[in-house]
N, C-alpha and C. Protein backbone atom coordinates (compact mmCIF):
# COMPACT_ATOMS: atom_id res chain seq x y z
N UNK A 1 131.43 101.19 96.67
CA UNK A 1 130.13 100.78 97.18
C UNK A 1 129.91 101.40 98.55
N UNK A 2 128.74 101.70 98.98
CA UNK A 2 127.90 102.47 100.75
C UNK A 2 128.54 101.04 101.37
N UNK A 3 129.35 101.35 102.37
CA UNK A 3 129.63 100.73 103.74
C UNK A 3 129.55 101.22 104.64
N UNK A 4 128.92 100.75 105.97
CA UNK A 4 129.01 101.72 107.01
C UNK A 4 129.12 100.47 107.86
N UNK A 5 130.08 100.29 109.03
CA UNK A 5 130.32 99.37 109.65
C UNK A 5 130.38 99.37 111.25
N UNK A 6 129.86 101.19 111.28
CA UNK A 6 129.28 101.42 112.67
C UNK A 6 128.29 101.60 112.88
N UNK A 7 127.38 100.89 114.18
CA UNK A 7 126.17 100.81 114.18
C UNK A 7 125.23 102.36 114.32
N UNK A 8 126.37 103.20 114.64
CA UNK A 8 125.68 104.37 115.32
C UNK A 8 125.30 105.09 113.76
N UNK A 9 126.02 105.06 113.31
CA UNK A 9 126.55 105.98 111.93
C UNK A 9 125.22 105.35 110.75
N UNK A 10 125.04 104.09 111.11
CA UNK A 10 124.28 103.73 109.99
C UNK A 10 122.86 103.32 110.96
N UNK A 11 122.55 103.26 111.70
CA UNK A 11 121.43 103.61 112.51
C UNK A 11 120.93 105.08 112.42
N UNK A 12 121.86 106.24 111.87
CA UNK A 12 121.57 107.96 112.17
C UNK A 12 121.30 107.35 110.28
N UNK A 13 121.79 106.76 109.70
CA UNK A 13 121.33 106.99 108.41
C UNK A 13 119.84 106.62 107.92
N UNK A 14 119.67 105.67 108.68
CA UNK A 14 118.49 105.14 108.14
C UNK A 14 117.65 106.00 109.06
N UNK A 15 117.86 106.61 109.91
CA UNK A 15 116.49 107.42 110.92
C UNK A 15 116.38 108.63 109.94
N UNK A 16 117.72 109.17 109.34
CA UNK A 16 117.37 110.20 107.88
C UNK A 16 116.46 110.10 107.18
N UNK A 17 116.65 108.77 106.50
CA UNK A 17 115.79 107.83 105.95
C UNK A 17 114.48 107.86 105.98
N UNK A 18 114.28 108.09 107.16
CA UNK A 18 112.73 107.33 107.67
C UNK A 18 112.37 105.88 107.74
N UNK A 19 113.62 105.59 108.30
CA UNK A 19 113.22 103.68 108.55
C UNK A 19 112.77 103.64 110.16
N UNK A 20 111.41 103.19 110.11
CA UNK A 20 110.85 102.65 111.75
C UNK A 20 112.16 101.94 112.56
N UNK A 21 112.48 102.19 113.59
CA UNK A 21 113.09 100.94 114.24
C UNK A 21 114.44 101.65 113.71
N UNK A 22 115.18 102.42 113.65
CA UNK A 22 116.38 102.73 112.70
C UNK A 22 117.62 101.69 113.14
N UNK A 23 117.74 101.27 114.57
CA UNK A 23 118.51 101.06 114.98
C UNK A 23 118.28 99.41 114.43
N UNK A 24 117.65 98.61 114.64
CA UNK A 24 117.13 97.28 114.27
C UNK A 24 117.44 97.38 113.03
N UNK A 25 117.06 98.06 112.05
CA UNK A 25 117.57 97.56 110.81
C UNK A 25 119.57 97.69 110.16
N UNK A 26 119.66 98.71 111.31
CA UNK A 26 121.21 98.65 111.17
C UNK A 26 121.64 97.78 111.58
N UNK A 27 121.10 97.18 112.98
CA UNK A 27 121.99 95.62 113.90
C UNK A 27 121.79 94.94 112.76
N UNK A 28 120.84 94.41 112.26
CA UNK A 28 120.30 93.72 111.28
C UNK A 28 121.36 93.35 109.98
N UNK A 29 121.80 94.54 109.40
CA UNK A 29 122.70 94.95 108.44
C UNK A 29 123.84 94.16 108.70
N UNK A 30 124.68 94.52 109.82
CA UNK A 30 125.93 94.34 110.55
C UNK A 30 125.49 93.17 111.33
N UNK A 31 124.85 92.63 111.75
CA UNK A 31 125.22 91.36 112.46
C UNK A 31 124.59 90.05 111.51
N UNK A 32 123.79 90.10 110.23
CA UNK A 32 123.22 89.31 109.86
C UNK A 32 124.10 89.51 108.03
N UNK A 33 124.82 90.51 107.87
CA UNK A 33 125.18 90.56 106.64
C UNK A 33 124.27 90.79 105.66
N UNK A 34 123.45 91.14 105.61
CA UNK A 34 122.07 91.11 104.54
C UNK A 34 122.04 92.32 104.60
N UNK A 35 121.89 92.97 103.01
CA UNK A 35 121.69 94.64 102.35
C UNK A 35 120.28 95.22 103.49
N UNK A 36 120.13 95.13 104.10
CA UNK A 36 118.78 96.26 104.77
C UNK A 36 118.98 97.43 104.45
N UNK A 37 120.07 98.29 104.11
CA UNK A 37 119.65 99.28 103.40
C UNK A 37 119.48 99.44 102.09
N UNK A 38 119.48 98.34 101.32
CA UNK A 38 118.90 98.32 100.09
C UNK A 38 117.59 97.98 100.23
N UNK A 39 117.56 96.93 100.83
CA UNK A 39 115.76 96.20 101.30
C UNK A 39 114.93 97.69 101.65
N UNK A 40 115.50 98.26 102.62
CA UNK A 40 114.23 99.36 103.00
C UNK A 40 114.56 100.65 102.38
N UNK A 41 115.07 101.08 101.58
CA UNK A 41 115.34 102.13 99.89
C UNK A 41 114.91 101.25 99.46
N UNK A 42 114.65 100.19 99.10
CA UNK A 42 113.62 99.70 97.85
C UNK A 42 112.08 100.29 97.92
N UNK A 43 111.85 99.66 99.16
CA UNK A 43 110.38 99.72 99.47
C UNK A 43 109.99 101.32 99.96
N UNK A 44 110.82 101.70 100.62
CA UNK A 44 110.16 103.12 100.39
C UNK A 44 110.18 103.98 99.57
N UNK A 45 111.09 103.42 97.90
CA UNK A 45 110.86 103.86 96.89
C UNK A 45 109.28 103.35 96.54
N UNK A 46 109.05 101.97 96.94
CA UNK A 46 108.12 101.65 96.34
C UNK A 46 106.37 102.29 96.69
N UNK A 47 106.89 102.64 98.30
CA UNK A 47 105.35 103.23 99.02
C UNK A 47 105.25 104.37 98.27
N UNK A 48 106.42 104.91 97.78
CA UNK A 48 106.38 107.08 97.11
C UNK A 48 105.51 106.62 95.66
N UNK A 49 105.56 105.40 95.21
CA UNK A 49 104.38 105.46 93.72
C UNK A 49 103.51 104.92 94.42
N UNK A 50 102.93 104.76 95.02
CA UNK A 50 101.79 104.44 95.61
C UNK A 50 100.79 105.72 96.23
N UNK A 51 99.77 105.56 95.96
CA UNK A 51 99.04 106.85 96.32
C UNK A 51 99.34 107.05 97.93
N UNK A 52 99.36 108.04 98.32
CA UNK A 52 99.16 108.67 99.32
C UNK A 52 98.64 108.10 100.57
N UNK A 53 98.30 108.70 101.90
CA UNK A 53 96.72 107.96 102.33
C UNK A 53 96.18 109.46 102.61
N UNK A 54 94.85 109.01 101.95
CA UNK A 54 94.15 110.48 102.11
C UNK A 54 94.36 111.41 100.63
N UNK A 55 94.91 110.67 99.97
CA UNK A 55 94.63 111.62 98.61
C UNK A 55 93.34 110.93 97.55
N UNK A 56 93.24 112.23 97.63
CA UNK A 56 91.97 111.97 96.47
C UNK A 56 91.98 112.54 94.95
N UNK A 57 93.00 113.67 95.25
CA UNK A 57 93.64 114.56 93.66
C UNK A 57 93.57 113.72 92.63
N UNK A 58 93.59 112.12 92.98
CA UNK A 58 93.84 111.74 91.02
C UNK A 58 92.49 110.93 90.97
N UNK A 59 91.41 111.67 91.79
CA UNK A 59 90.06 110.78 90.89
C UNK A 59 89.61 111.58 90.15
N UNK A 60 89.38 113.22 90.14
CA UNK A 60 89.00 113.63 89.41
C UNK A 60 89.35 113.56 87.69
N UNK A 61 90.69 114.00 87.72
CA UNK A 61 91.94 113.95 86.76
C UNK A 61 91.58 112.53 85.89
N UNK A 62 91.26 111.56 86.69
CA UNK A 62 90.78 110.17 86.01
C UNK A 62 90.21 110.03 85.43
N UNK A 63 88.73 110.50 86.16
CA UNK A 63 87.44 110.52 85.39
C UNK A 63 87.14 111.24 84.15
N UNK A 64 88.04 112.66 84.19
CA UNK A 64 87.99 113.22 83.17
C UNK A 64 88.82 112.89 81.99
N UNK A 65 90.17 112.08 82.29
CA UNK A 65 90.55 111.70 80.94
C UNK A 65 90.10 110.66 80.82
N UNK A 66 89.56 109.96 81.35
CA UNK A 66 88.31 108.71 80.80
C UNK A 66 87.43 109.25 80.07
N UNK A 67 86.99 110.16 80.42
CA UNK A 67 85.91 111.10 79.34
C UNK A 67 86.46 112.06 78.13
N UNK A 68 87.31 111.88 78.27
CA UNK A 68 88.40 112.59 76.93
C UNK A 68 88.83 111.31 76.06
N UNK A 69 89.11 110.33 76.24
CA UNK A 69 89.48 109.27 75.66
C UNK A 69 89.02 108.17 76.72
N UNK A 70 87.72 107.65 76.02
CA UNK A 70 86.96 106.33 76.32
C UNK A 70 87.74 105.10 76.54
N UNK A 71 88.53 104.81 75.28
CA UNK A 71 88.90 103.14 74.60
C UNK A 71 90.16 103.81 74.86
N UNK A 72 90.76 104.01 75.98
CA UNK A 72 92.05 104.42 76.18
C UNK A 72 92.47 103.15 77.07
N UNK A 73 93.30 102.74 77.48
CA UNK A 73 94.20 101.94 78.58
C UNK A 73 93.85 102.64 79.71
N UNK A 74 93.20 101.89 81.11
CA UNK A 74 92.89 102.42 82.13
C UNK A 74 91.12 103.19 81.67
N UNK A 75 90.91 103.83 81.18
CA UNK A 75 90.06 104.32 80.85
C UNK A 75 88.70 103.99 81.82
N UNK A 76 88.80 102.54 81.96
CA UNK A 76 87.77 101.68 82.82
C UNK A 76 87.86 102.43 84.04
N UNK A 77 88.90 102.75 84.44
CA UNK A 77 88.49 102.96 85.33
C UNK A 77 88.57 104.47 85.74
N UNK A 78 88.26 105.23 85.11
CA UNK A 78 87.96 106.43 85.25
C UNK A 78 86.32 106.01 85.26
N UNK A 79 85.89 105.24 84.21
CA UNK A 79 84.16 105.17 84.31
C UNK A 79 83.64 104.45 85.69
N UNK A 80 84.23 103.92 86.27
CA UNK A 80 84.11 103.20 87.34
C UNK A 80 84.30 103.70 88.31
N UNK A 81 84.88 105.21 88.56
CA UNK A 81 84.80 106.33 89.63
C UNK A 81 83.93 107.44 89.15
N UNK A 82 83.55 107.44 87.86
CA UNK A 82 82.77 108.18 87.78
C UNK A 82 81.17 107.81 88.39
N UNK A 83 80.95 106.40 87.97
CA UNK A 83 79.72 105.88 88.76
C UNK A 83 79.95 105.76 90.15
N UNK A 84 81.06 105.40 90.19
CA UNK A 84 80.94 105.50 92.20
C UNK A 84 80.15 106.68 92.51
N UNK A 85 81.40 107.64 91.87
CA UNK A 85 80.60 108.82 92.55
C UNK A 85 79.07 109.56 92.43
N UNK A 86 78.82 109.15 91.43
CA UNK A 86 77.30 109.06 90.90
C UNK A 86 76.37 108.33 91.85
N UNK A 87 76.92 107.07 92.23
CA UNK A 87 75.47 106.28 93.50
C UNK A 87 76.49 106.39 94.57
N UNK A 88 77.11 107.91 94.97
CA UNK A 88 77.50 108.45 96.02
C UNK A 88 78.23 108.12 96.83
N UNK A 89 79.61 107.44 96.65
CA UNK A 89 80.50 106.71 97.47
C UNK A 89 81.12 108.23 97.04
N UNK A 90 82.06 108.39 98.86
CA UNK A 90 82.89 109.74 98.98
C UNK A 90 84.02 109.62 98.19
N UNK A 91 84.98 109.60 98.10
CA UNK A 91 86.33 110.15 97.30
C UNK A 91 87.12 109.53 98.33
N UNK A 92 86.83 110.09 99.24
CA UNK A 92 87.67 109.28 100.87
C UNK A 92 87.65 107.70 100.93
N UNK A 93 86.78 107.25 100.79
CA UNK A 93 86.08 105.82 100.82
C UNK A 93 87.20 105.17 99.10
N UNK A 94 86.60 106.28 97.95
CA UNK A 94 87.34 105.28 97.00
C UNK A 94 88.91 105.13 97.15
N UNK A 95 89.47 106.62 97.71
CA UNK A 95 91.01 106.37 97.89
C UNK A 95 91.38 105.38 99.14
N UNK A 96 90.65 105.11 99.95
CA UNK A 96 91.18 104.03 101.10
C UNK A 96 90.93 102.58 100.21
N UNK A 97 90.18 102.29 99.61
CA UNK A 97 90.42 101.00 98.85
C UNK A 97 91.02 101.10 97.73
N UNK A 98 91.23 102.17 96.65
CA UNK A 98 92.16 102.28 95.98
C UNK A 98 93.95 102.05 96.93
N UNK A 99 94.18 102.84 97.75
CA UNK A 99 95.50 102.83 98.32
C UNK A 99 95.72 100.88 98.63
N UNK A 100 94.74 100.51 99.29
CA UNK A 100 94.89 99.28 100.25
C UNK A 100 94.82 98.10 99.16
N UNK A 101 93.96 98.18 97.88
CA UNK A 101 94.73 97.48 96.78
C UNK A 101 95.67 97.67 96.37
N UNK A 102 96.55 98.98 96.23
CA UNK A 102 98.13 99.17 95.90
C UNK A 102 99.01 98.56 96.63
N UNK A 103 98.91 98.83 98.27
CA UNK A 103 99.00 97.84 99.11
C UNK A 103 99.69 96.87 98.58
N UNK A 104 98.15 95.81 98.91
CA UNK A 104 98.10 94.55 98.68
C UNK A 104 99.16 94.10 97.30
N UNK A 105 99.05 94.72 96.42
CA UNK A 105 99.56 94.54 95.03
C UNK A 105 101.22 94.83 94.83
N UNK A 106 101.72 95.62 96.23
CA UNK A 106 102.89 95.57 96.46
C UNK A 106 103.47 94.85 97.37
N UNK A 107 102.56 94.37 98.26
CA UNK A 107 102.93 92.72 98.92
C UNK A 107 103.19 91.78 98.01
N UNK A 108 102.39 91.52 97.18
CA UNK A 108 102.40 90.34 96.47
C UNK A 108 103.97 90.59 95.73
N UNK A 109 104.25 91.70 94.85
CA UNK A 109 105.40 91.56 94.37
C UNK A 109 106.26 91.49 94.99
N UNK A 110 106.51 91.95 95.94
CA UNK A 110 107.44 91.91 96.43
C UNK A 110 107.72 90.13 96.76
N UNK A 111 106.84 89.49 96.83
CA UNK A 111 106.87 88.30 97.57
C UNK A 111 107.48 87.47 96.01
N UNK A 112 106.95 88.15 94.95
CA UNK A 112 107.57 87.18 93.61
C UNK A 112 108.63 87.86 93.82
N UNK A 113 109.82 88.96 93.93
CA UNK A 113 110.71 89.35 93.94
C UNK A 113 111.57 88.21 94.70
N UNK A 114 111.12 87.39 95.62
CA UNK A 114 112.10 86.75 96.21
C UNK A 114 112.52 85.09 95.75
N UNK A 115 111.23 85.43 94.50
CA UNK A 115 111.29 83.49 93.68
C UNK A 115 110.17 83.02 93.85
N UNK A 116 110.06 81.77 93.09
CA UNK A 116 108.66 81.28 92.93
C UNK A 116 108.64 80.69 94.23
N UNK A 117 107.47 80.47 94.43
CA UNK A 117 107.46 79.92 95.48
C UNK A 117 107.32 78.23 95.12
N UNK A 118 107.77 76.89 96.02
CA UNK A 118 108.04 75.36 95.40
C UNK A 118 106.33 75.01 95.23
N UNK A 119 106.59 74.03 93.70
CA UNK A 119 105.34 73.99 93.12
C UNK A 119 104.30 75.12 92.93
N UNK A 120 104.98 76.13 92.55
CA UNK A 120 104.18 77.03 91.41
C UNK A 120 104.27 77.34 90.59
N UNK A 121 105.29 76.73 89.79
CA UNK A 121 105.51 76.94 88.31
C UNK A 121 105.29 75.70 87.84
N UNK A 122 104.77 75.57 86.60
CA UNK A 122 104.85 74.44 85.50
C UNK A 122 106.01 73.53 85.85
N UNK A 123 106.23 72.00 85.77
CA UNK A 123 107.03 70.89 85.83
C UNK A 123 108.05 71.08 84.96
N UNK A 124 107.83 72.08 83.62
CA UNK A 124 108.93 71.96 82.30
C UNK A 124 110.04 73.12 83.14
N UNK A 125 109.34 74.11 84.57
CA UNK A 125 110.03 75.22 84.11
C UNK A 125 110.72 75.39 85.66
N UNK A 126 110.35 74.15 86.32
CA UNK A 126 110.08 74.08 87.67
C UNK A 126 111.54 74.81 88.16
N UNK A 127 112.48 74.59 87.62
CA UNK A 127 113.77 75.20 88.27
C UNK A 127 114.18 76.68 88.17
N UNK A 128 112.97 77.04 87.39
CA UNK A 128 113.49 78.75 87.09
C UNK A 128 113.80 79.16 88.64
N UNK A 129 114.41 80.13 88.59
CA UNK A 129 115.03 81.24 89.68
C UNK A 129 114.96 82.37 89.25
N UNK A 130 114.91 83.45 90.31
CA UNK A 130 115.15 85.05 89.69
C UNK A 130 114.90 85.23 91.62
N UNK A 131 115.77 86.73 91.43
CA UNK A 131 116.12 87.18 92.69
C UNK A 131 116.39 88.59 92.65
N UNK A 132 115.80 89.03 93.66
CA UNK A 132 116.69 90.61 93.38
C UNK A 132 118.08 90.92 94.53
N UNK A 133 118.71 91.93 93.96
CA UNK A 133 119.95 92.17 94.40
C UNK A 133 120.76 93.00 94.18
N UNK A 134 121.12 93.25 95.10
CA UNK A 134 122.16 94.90 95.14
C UNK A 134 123.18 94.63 94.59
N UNK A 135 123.50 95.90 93.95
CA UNK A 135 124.76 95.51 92.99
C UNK A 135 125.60 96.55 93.05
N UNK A 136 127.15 95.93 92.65
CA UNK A 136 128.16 96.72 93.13
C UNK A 136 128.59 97.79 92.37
N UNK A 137 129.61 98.68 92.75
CA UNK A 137 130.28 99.62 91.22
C UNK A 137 130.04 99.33 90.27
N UNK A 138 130.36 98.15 89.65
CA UNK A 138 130.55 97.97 88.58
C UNK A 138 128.91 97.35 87.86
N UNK A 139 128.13 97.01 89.02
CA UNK A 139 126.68 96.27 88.12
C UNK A 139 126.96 95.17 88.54
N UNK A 140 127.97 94.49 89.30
CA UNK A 140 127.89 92.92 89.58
C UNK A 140 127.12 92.85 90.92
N UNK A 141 126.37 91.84 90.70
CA UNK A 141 125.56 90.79 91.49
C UNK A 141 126.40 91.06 93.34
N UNK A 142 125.84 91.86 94.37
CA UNK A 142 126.85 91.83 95.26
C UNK A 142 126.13 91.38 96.53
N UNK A 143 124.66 91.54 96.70
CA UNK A 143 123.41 90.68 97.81
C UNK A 143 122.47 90.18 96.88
N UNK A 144 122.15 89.14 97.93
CA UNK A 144 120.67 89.12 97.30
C UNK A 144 119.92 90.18 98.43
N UNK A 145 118.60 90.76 97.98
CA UNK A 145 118.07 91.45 98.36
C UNK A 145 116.29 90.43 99.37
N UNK A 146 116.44 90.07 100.25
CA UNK A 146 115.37 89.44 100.39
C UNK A 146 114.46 89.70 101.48
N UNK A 147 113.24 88.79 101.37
CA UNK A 147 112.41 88.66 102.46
C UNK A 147 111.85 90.35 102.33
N UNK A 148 111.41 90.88 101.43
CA UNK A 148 110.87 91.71 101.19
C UNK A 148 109.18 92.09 101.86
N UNK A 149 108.84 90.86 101.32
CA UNK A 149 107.19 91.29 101.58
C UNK A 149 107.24 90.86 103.47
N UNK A 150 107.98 90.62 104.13
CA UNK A 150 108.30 90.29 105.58
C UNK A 150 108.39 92.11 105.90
N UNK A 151 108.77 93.34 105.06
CA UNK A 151 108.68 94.25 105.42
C UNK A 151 108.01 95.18 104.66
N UNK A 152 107.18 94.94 104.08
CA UNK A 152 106.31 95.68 103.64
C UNK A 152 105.07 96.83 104.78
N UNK A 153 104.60 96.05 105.39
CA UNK A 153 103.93 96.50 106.56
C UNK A 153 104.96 97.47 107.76
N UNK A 154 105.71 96.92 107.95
CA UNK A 154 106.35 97.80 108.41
C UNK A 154 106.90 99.30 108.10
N UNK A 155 107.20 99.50 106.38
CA UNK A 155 107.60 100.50 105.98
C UNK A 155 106.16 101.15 105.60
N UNK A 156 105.25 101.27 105.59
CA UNK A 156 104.30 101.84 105.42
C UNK A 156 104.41 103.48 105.90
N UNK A 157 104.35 104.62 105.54
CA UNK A 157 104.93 105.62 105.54
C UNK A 157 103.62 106.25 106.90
N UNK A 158 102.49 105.78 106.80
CA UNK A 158 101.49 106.11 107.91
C UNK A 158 101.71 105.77 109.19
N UNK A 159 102.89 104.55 108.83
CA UNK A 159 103.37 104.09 110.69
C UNK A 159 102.36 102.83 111.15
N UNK A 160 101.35 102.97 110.58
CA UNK A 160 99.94 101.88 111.16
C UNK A 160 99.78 100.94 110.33
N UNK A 161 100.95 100.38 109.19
CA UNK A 161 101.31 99.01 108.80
C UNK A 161 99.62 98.58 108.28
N UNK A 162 99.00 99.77 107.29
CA UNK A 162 97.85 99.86 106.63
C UNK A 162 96.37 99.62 107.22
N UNK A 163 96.82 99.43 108.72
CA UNK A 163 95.04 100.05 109.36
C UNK A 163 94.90 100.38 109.43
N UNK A 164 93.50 100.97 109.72
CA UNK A 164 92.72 102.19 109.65
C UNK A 164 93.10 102.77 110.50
N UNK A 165 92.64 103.97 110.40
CA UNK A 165 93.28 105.07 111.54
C UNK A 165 92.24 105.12 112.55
């Protein structure tokens, strides 16, 4: 299994990385015991499927296989950028609220990633659990992985923790 048990060594890793703060998330690591370098390799796996900021390359591509196949999955919403752009909203405009619902939509999971939250599940089911967690050589259970959506904003690859520029 990745151990690194000097702060310098695993502070230079995560600045490789591209983790804000490199050094904070290494103290973090080493003085609190908690995977942070699994926590922030998760999520900046998770910002790389997330559009861009400032791309606009996949509206076209959209619209047109919406128009190649109508009653397709997603399909909606190729027609739904196609009218944008029709009563003249820019491309710029749809990718900043396209991105900032991806966003949002990766806050939220992340936040079920860490368990239901008390009284939000059904009374029959109330004790379910689920957690994520780093796992060792072998596939066994070796952190839990948490407090995820606590860094979501932070790993934001723009640096500006999703405000506007």
């Amino acid at each position: 299994m990745f151990e690194l048990d000097d702060l310098e060594e695993l502070a230079a890793l995560f600045a490789r990385l591209g983790a804000p703060r490199p050094e904070r998330w290494a103290r973090t690591q080493l003085l609190e015991g908690t995977p942070e370098l699994a926590r922030f390799v998760f999520l900046r796996q998770a910002w790389r499927r997330l559009l861009a900021e400032g791309d606009t390359s996949w509206i076209e591509p959209t619209i047109a296989a919406a128009r190649a196949a109508p009653d397709a999955p997603f399909a909606g919403v190729g027609h739904a950028l196609a009218r944008l752009r029709e009563s003249g909203a820019r491309d710029e405009d749809v990718a900043e609220v396209a991105r900032g619902m991806q966003a949002a939509a990766l806050f939220a999971l992340a936040a079920l990633l860490d368990g239901p939250r008390p009284g939000e599940l059904e009374p029959e089911i109330a004790d379910l659990r689920w957690a994520m967690v780093q796992l060792g050589e072998r596939g066994e259970p070796e952190a839990r992985i948490g407090a995820l959506a606590d860094a979501v904003l932070e790993t934001d690859p723009s640096g500006r923790e999703t405000r506007p520029e």
